[in-house]
Protein backbone atom coordinates (compact mmCIF):
# COMPACT_ATOMS: atom_id res chain seq x y z
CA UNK A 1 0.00 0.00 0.00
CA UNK A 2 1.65 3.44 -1.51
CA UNK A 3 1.60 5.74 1.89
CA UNK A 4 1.31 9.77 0.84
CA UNK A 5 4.65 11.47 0.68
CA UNK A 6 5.51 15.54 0.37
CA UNK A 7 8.36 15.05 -2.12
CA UNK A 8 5.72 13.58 -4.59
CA UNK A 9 3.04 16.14 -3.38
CA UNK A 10 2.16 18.69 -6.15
CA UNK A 11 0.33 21.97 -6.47
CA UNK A 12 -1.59 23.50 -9.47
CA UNK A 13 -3.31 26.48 -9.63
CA UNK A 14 -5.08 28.48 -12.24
CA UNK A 15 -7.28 32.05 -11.83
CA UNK A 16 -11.21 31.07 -12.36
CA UNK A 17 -13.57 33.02 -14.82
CA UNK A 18 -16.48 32.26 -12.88
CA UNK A 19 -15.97 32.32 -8.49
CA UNK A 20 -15.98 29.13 -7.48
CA UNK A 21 -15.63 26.94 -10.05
CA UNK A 22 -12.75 25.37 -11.28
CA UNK A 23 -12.01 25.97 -15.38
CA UNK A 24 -11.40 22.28 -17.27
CA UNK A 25 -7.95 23.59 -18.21
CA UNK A 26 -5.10 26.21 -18.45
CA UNK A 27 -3.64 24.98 -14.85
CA UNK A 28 0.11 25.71 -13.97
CA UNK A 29 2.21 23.33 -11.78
CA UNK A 30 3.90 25.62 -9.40
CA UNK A 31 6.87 25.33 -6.38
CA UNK A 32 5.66 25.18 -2.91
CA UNK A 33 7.33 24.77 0.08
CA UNK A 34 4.56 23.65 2.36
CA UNK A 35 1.17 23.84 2.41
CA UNK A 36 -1.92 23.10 4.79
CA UNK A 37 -4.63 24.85 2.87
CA UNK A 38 -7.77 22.62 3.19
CA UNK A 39 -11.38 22.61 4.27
CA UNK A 40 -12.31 21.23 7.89
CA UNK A 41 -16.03 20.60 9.43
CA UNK A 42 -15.86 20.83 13.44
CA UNK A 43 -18.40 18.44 14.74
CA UNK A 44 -21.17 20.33 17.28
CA UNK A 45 -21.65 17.99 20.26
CA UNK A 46 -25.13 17.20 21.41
CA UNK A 47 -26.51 19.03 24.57
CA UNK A 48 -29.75 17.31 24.73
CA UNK A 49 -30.62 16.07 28.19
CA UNK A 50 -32.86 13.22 29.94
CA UNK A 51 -31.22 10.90 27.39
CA UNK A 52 -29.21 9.11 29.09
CA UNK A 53 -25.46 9.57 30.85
CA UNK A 54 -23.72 8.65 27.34
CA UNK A 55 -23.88 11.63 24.82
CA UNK A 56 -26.07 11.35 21.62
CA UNK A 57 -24.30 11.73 18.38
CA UNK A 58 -22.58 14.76 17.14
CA UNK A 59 -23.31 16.63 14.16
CA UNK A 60 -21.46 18.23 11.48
CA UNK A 61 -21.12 22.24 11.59
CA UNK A 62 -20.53 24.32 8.72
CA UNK A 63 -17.25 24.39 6.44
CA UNK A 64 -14.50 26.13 6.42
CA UNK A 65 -11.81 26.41 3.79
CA UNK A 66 -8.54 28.75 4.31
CA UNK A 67 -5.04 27.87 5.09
CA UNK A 68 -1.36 28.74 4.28
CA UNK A 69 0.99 27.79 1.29
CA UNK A 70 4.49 28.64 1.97
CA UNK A 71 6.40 29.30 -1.55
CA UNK A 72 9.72 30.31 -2.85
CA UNK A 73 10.16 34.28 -4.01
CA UNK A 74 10.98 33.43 -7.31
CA UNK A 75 11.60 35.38 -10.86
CA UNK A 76 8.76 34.45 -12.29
CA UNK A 77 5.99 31.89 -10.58
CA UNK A 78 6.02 34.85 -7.89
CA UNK A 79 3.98 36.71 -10.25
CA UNK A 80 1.19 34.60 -10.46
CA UNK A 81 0.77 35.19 -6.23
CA UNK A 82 1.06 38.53 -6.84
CA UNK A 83 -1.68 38.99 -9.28
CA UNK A 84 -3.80 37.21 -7.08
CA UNK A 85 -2.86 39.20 -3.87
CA UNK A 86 -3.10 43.03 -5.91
CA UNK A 87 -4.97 42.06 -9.02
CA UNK A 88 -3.65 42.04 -12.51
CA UNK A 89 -0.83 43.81 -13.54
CA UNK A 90 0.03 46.67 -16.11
CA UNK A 91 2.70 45.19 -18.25
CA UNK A 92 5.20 47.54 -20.52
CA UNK A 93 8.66 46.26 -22.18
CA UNK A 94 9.47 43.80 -25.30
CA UNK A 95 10.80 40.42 -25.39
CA UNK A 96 12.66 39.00 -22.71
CA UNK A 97 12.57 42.25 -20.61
CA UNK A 98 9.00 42.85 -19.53
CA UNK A 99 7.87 44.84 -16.35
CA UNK A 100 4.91 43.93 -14.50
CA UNK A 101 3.46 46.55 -12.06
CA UNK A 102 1.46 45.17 -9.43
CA UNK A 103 -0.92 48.28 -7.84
CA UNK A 104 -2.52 48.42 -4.09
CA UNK A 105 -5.73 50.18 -3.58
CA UNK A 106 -7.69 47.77 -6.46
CA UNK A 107 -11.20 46.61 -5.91
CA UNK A 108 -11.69 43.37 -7.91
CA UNK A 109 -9.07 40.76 -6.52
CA UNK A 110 -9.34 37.13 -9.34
CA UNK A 111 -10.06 34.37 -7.03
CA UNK A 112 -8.08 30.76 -7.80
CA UNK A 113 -8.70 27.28 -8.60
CA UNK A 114 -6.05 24.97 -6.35
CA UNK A 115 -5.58 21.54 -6.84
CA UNK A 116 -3.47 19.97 -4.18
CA UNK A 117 -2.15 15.97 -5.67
CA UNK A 118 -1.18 13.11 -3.54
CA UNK A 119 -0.91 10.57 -6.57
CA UNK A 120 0.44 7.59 -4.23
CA UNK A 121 -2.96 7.10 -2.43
CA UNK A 122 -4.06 8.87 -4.70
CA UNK A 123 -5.90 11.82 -3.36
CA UNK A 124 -6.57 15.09 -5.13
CA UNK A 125 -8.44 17.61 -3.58
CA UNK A 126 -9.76 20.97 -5.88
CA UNK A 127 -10.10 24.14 -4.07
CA UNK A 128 -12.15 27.10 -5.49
CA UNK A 129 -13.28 30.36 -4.96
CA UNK A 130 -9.95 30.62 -2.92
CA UNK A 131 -8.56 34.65 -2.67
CA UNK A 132 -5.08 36.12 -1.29
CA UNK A 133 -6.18 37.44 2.19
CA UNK A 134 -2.46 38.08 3.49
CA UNK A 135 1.24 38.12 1.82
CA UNK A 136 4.32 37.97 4.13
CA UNK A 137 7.42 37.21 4.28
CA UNK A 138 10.93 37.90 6.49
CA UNK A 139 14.11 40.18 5.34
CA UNK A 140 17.72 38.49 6.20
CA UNK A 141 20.77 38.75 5.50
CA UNK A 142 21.23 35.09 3.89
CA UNK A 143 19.02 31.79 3.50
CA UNK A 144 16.19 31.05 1.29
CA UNK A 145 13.43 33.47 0.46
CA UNK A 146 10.22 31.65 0.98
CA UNK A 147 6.92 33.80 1.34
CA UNK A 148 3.68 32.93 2.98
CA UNK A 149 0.32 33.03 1.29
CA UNK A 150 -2.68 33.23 3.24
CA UNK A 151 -5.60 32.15 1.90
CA UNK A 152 -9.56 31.66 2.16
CA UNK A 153 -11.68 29.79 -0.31
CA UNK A 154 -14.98 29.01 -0.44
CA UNK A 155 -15.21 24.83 -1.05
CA UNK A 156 -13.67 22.09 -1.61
CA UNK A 157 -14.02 18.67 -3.56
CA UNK A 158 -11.72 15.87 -3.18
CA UNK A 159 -11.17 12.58 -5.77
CA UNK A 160 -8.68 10.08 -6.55
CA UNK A 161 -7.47 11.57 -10.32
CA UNK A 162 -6.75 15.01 -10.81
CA UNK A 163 -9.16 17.38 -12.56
CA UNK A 164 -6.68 20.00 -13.43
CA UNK A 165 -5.52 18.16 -16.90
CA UNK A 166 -2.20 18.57 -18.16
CA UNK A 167 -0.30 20.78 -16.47
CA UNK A 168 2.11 23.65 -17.49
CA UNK A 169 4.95 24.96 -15.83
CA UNK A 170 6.96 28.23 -15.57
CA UNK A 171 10.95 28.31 -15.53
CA UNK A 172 12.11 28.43 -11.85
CA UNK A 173 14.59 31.61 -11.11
CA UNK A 174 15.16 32.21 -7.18
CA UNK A 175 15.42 35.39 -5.32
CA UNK A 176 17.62 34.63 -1.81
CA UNK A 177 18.52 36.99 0.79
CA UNK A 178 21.83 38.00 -0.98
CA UNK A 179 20.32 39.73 -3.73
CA UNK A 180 18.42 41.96 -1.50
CA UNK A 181 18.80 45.65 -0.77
CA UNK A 182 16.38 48.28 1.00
CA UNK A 183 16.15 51.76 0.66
CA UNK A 184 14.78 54.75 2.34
CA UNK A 185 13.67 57.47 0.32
CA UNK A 186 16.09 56.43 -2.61
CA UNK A 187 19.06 56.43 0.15
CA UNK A 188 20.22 53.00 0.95
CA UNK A 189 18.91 52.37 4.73
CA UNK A 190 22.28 50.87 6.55
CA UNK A 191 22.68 48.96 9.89
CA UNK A 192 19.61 46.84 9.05
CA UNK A 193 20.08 43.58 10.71
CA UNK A 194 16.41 41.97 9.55
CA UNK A 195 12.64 42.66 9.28
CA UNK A 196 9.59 42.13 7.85
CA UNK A 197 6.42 42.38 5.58
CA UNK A 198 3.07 41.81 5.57
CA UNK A 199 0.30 42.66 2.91
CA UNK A 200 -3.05 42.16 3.90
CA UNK A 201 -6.42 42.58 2.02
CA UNK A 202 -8.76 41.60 5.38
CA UNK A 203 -10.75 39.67 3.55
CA UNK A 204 -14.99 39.19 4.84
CA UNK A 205 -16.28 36.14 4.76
CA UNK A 206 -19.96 36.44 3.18
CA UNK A 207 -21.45 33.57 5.70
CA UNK A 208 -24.94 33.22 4.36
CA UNK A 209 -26.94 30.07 4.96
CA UNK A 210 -26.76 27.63 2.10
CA UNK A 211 -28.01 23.83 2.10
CA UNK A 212 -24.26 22.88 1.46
CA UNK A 213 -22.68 24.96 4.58
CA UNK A 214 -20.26 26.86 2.24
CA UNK A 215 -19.86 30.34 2.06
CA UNK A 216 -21.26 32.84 -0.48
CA UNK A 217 -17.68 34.21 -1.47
CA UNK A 218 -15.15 36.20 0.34
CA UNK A 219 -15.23 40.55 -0.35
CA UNK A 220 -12.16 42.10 -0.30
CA UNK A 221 -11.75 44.37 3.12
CA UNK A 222 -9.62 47.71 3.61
CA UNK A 223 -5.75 46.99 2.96
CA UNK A 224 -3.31 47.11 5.60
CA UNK A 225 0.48 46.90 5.06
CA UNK A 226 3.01 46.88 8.35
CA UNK A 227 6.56 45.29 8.81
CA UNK A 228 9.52 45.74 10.98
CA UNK A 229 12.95 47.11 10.53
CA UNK A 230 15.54 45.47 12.93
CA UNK A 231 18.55 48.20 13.40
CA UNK A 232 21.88 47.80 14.69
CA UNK A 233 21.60 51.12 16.77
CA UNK A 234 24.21 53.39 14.69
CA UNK A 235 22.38 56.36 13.81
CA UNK A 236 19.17 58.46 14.87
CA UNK A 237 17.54 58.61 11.42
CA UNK A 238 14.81 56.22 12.01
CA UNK A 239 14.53 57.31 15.62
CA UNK A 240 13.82 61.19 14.42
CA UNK A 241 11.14 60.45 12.20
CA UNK A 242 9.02 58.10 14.56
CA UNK A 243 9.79 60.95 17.10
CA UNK A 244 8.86 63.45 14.33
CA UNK A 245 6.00 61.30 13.57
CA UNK A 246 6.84 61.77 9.62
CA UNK A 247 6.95 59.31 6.68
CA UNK A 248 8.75 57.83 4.37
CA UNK A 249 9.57 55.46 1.19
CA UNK A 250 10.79 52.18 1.80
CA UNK A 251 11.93 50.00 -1.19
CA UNK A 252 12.80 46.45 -0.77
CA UNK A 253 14.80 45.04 -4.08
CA UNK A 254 15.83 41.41 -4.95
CA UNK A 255 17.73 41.73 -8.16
CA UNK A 256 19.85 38.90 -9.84
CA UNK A 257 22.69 41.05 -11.88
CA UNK A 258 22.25 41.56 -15.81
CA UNK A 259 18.42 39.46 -14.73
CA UNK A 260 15.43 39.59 -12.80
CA UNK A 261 14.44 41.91 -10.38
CA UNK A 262 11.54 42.59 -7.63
CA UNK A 263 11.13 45.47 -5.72
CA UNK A 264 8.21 46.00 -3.28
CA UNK A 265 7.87 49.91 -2.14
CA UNK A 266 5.98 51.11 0.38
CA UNK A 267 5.33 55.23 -0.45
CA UNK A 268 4.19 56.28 2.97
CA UNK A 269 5.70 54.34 6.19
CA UNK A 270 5.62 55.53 9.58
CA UNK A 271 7.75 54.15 12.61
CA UNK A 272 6.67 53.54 15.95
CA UNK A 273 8.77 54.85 18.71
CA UNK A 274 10.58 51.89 19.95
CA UNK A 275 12.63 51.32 23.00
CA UNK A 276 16.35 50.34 23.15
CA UNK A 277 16.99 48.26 25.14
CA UNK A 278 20.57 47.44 26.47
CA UNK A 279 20.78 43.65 27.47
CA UNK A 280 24.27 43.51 27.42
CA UNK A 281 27.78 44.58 26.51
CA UNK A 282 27.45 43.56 22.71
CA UNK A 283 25.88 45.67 20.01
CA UNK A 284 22.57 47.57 20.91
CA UNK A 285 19.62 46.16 18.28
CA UNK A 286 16.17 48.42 18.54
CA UNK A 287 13.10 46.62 16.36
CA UNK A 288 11.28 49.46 14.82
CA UNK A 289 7.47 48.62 14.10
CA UNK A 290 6.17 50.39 11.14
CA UNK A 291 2.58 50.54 9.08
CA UNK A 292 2.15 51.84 5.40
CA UNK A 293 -0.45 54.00 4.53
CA UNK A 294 -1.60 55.79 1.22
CA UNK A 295 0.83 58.23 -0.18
CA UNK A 296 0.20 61.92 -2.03
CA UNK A 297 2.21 61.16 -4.65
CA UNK A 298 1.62 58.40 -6.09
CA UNK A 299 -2.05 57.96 -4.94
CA UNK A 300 -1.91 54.87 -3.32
CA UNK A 301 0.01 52.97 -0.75
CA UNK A 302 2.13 50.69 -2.28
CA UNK A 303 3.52 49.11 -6.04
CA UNK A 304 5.62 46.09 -6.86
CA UNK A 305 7.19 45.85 -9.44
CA UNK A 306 8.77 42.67 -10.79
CA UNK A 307 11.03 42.30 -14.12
CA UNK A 308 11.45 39.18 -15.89
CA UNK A 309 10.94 37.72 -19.29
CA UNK A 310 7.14 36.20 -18.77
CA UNK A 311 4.88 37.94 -21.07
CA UNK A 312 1.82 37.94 -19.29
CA UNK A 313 -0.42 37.29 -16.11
């Protein structure tokens, strides 16, 4: 008897035309690095009385479909996460050197179709109606570069051959830590030691009642985008402006030389006042907490921008 395995685990996805329901084709195999997105159905247990001391039978509660796929910040697959986290992107460029801009502030986010495989049982289960409700991921010095996705969907149908048909698949270029760089304000921001990023689109869950317990879809929510910058204590620039109470740019850019690039920016960040603490008689670190919000100029809060030599989204 085959027994389920990760290493021959696989993940397709495709955007749907219609919410929740999976197209017949036009899925694209894609690297993950781990991945617990799935439904569930608590069971409600009984609280009848005069029954007996032994409990009657439970029953099944409603379902719920969300979870996390971890995946690797890549050159080109990346894109597909981002179009489903901002919406689609404006493309410019020619052949082999295409740029993709990826805009905040958009109120139509494409919902997916995600089939995760287990062909040694085999077990497929289908996914739809699933949307982007959070991207994250951490900022180092060296290591892989593996983002989370957060997702919520609205059902799920499992069976023992895949329904996504034949599969395509992008090329595979990695971002890592080493080709990373941040900026403030155009300046490059030293003495950073690590940090953070999260996007979030808060997505609602529209829970109405339905004879088959799932829900009607799930409406994209005000945006919220916060990190933090981890400082080797050198300098009072970032201390000033939370102080001050001022903003601004931050640019995070992963670029592989005479390649690919990424580069998140944030237009309008402000710092929380942190404290710094002395534990010791090494370095001094101080974590600075800071949120994004919508900029003057340009009118929104923040653009990504990813080159590569993919054509479209």
């Amino acid at each position: 008897m085959a027994r389920a395995q990760g290493a021959r685990s696989q993940l397709a996805i495709v955007f749907e035309s219609t919410y929740g329901t999976a197209p017949a084709s036009g899925f694209r195999k894609v690297p993950f690095v781990s991945s617990n997105l799935d439904a569930q159905q608590a069971l409600q247990e009984s609280e009848l009385l005069g029954m007996g001391r032994d409990p009657l039978a439970p029953v099944l509660d409603a379902i719920d479909v969300d979870g996390d796929i971890s995946i690797p910040v890549d050159a080109v697959n990346f894109g597909l996460w981002l179009k489903a986290t901002f919406g689609a992107p404006t493309t410019t460029g020619s052949v082999g050197a295409y740029v993709h801009t990826f805009a905040s502030d958009g109120w139509t986010l494409p919902s997916l179709a995600i089939e995760t495989g287990l062909p040694e049982v085999p077990s497929f289960s289908m996914v739809t109606g699933a949307r982007v409700n959070e991207l994250s991921w951490d900022i180092g010095r060296k290591g892989l570069l593996t983002a989370k996705v957060a997702l919520m969907a609205q059902g799920e149908t499992t069976a023992g051959s895949s329904a996504a048909g034949t599969l395509t698949e992008l090329a595979l270029q990695r971002f890592t830590h080493f080709h990373g760089s941040i900026t403030r304000d155009g300046a490059a921001l030293g003495n950073l030691v690590g940090g953070s990023i999260k996007y979030s689109n808060n997505l609602d869950r529209v829970e109405t009642v339905r004879s088959d317990g799932k829900i009607d879809g799930v409406d994209p929510g005000q945006t919220a985008l916060s990190g933090q910058c981890v400082m080797r204590f050198a300098d009072r620039t970032l201390l000033d402006q939370a102080i001050a109470g001022g903003t601004c740019a931050l640019a995070m850019t992963y670029s592989i030389p005479s390649g690919p690039s990424l580069t998140f920016t944030a237009h309008a960040v402000t710092f929380s006042r942190p404290r710094r603490e002395i534990s010791g008689p090494g370095g001094v670190q101080v974590t600075f907490d800071w949120m994004a919000s919508r900029a003057a100029s340009p009118a929104r809060m923040c653009t990504v921008v990813l080159s590569n030599a993919q054509a479209t989204y």
